[in-house]
Protein backbone atom coordinates (compact mmCIF):
# COMPACT_ATOMS: atom_id res chain seq x y z
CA UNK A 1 0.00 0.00 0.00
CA UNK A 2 2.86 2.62 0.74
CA UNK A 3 4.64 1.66 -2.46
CA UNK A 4 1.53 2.06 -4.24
CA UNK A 5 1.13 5.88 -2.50
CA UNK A 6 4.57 6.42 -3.30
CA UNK A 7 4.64 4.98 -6.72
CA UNK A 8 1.92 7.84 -7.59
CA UNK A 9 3.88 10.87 -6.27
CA UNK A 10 6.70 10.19 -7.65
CA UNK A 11 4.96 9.60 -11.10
CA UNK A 12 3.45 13.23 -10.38
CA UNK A 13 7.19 14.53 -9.65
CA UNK A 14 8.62 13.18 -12.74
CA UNK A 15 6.40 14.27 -15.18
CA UNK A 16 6.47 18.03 -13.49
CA UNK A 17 10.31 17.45 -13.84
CA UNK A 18 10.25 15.79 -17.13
CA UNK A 19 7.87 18.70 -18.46
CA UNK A 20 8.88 22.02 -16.82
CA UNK A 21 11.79 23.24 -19.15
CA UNK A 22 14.12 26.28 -17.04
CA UNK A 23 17.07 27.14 -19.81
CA UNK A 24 20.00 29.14 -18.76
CA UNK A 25 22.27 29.98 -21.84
CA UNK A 26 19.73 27.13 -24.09
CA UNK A 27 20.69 24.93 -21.64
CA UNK A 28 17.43 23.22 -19.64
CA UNK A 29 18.93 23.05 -15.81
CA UNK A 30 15.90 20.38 -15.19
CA UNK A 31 16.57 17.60 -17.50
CA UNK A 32 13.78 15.75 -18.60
CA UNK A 33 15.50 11.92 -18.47
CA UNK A 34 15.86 12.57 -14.87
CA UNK A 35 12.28 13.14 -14.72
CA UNK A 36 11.84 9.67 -16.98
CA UNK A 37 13.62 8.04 -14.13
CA UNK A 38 11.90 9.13 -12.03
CA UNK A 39 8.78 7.77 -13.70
CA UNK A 40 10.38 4.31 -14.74
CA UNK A 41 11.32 4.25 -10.50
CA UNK A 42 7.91 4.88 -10.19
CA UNK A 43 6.10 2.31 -12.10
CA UNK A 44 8.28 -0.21 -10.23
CA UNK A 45 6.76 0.58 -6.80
CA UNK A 46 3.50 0.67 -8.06
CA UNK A 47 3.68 -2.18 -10.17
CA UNK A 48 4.30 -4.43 -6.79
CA UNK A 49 0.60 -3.51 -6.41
CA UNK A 50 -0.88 -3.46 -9.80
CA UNK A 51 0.61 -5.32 -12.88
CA UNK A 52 -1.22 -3.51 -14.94
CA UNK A 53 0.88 -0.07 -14.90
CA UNK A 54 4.41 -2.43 -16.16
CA UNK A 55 2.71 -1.66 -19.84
CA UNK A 56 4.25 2.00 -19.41
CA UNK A 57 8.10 0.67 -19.27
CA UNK A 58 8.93 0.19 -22.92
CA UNK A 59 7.27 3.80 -23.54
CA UNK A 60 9.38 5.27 -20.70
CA UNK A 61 12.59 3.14 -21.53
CA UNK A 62 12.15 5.09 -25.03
CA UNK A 63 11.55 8.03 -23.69
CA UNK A 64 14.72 8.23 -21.27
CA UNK A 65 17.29 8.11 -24.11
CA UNK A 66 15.37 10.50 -26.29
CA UNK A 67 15.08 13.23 -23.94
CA UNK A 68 19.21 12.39 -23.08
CA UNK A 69 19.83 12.43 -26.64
CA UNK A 70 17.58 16.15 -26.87
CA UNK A 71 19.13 17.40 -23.65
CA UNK A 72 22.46 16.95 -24.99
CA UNK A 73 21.68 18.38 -27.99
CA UNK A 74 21.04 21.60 -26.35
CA UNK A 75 24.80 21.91 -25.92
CA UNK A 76 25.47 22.43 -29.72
CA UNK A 77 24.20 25.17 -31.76
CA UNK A 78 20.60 25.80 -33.11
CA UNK A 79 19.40 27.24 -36.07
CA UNK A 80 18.38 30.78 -34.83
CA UNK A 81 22.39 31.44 -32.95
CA UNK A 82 25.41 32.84 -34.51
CA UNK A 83 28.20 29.88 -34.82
CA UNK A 84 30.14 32.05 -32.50
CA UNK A 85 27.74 31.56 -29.78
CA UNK A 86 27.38 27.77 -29.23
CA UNK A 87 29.59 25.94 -26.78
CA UNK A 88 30.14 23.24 -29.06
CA UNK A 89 29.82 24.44 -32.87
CA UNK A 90 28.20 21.78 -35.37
CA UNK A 91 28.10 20.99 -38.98
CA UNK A 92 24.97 23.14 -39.97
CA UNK A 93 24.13 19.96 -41.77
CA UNK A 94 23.27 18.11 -38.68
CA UNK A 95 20.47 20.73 -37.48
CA UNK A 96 18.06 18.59 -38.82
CA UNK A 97 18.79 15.85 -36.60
CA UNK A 98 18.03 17.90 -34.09
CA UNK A 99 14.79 18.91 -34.90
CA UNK A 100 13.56 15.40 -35.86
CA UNK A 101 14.89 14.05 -32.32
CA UNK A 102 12.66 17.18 -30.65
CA UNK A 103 9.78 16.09 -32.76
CA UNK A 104 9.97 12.07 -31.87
CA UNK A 105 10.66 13.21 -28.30
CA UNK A 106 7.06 15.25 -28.44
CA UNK A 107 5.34 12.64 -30.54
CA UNK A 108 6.38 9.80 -27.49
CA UNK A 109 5.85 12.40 -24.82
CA UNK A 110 2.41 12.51 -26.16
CA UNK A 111 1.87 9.00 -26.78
CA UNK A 112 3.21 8.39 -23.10
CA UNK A 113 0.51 10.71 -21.51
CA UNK A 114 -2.36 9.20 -23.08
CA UNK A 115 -1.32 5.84 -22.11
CA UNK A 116 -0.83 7.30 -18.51
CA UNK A 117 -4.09 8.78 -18.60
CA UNK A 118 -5.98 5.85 -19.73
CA UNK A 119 -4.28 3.50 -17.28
CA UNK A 120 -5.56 6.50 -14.18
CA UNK A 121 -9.19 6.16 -16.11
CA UNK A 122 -8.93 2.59 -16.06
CA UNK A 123 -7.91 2.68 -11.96
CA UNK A 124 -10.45 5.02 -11.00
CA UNK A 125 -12.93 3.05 -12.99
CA UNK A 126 -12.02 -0.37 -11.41
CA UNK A 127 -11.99 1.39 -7.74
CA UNK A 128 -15.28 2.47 -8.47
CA UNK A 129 -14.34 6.50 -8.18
CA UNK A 130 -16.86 7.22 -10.95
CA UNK A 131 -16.86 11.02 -9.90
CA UNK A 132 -13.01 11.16 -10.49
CA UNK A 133 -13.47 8.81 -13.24
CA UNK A 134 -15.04 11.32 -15.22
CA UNK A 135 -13.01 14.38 -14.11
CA UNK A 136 -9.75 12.43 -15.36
CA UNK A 137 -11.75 11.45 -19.14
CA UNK A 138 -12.26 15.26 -19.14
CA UNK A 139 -8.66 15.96 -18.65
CA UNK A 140 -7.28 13.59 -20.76
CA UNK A 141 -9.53 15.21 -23.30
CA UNK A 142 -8.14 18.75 -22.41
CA UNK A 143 -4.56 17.53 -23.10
CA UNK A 144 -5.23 15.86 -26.31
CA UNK A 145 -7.20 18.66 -27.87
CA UNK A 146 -5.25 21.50 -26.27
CA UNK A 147 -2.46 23.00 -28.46
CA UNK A 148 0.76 24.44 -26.69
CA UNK A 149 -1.32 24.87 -23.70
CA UNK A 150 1.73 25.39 -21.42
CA UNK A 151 4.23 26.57 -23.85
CA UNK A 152 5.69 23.70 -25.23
CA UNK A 153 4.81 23.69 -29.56
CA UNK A 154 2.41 20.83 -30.78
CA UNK A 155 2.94 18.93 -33.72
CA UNK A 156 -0.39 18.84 -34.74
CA UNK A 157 -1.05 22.57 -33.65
CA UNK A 158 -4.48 23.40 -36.25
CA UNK A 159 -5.43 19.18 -35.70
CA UNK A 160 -8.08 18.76 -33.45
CA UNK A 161 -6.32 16.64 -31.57
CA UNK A 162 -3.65 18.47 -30.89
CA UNK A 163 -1.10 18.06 -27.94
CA UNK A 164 -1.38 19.58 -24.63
CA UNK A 165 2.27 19.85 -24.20
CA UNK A 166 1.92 19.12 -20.61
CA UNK A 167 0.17 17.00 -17.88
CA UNK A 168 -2.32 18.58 -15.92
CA UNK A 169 -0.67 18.96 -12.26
CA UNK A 170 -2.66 16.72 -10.35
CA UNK A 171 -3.03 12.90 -9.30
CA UNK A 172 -5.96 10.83 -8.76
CA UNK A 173 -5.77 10.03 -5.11
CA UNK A 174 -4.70 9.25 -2.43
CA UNK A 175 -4.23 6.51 0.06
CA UNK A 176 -6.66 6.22 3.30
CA UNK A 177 -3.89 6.05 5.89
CA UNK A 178 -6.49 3.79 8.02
CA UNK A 179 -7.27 1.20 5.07
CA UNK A 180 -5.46 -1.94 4.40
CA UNK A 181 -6.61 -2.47 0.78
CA UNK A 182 -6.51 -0.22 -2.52
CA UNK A 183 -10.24 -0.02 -2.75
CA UNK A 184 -10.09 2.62 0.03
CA UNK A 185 -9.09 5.64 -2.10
CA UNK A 186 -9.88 8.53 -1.39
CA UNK A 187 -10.22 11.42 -3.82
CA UNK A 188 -7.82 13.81 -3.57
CA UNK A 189 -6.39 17.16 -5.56
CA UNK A 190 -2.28 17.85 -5.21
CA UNK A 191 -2.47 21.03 -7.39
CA UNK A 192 0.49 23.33 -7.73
């Protein structure tokens, strides 16, 4: 039961990490693979209660060299500095890498979040939350249809379905301190 409380947090702390982007000098002082990690650590503990969240490791196990790979990328230049200006200067050439690593690292991202929504959907369905249940179709909803919502560019930005760019800051519940099985959540808003 405390595994499965503590699986959940840190799922909530690793997205916020793996999704807030601070840059000093182009360079993001939060990177997101330590979020990832965070995430993959995550889906261990709670996977010692429910089986069903392990479906999320190859996702994240993609998604932790990706956002390496785009984190270290921020070191070289991009295509809006002078050459002068990078810390390490690159063929101009190889720009395009770049860009198409940023764009599978959003199109996984996005991929990843769904799946995480739907398995929270599926949880709250099976625990009989019907009220949250409903709140988290509605979000899942607002991050699919919501372009750029917090900053980050969508690949489908006109597409109706559209990215979010960001999980909504919240988890589904949490754990009645005085119950000894997981059909004894409780409700419960961690907003930031």
């Amino acid at each position: 039961m405390r595994s499965f409380r503590l699986g959940f947090s840190l799922i909530f702390w690793g997205l916020f990490i793996a999704l807030l982007d601070f840059e000093i000098n182009l360079v993001s002082i939060l990177p997101g693979f330590i979020g990832f990690i965070f995430i993959l650590f995550a889906i261990q503990k709670v996977g010692k209660e429910d089986n069903e969240i392990k479906k999320l490791v190859p996702w994240v196990n993609v998604l932790i060299p990706l956002s390496a790979m785009e984190w270290f990328s921020s070191f070289f230049i991009r295509p809006n500095e002078k050459m002068e200006e990078a810390a390490l200067p690159i063929n101009p050439l190889l720009l395009g890498w770049f860009s198409l690593l940023e764009i599978a690292l959003l199109v996984v991202t996005i991929l990843f979040v769904v799946k995480l929504m739907n398995y929270y959907i599926d949880l709250l369905k099976e625990r009989k939350q019907f009220e949250w249940h409903e709140r988290f179709v509605s979000r899942k909803l607002f991050l699919c249809m919501d372009p750029g919502r917090f900053g980050r560019p969508s690949p489908f930005s006109g597409h109706p379905y559209g990215y979010g760019g960001a999980v909504y800051c919240r988890y589904p519940f949490r754990i009645n301190r005085s119950g000894s099985n997981l059909n004894e959540c409780l409700p419960y808003q961690a907003t930031i």
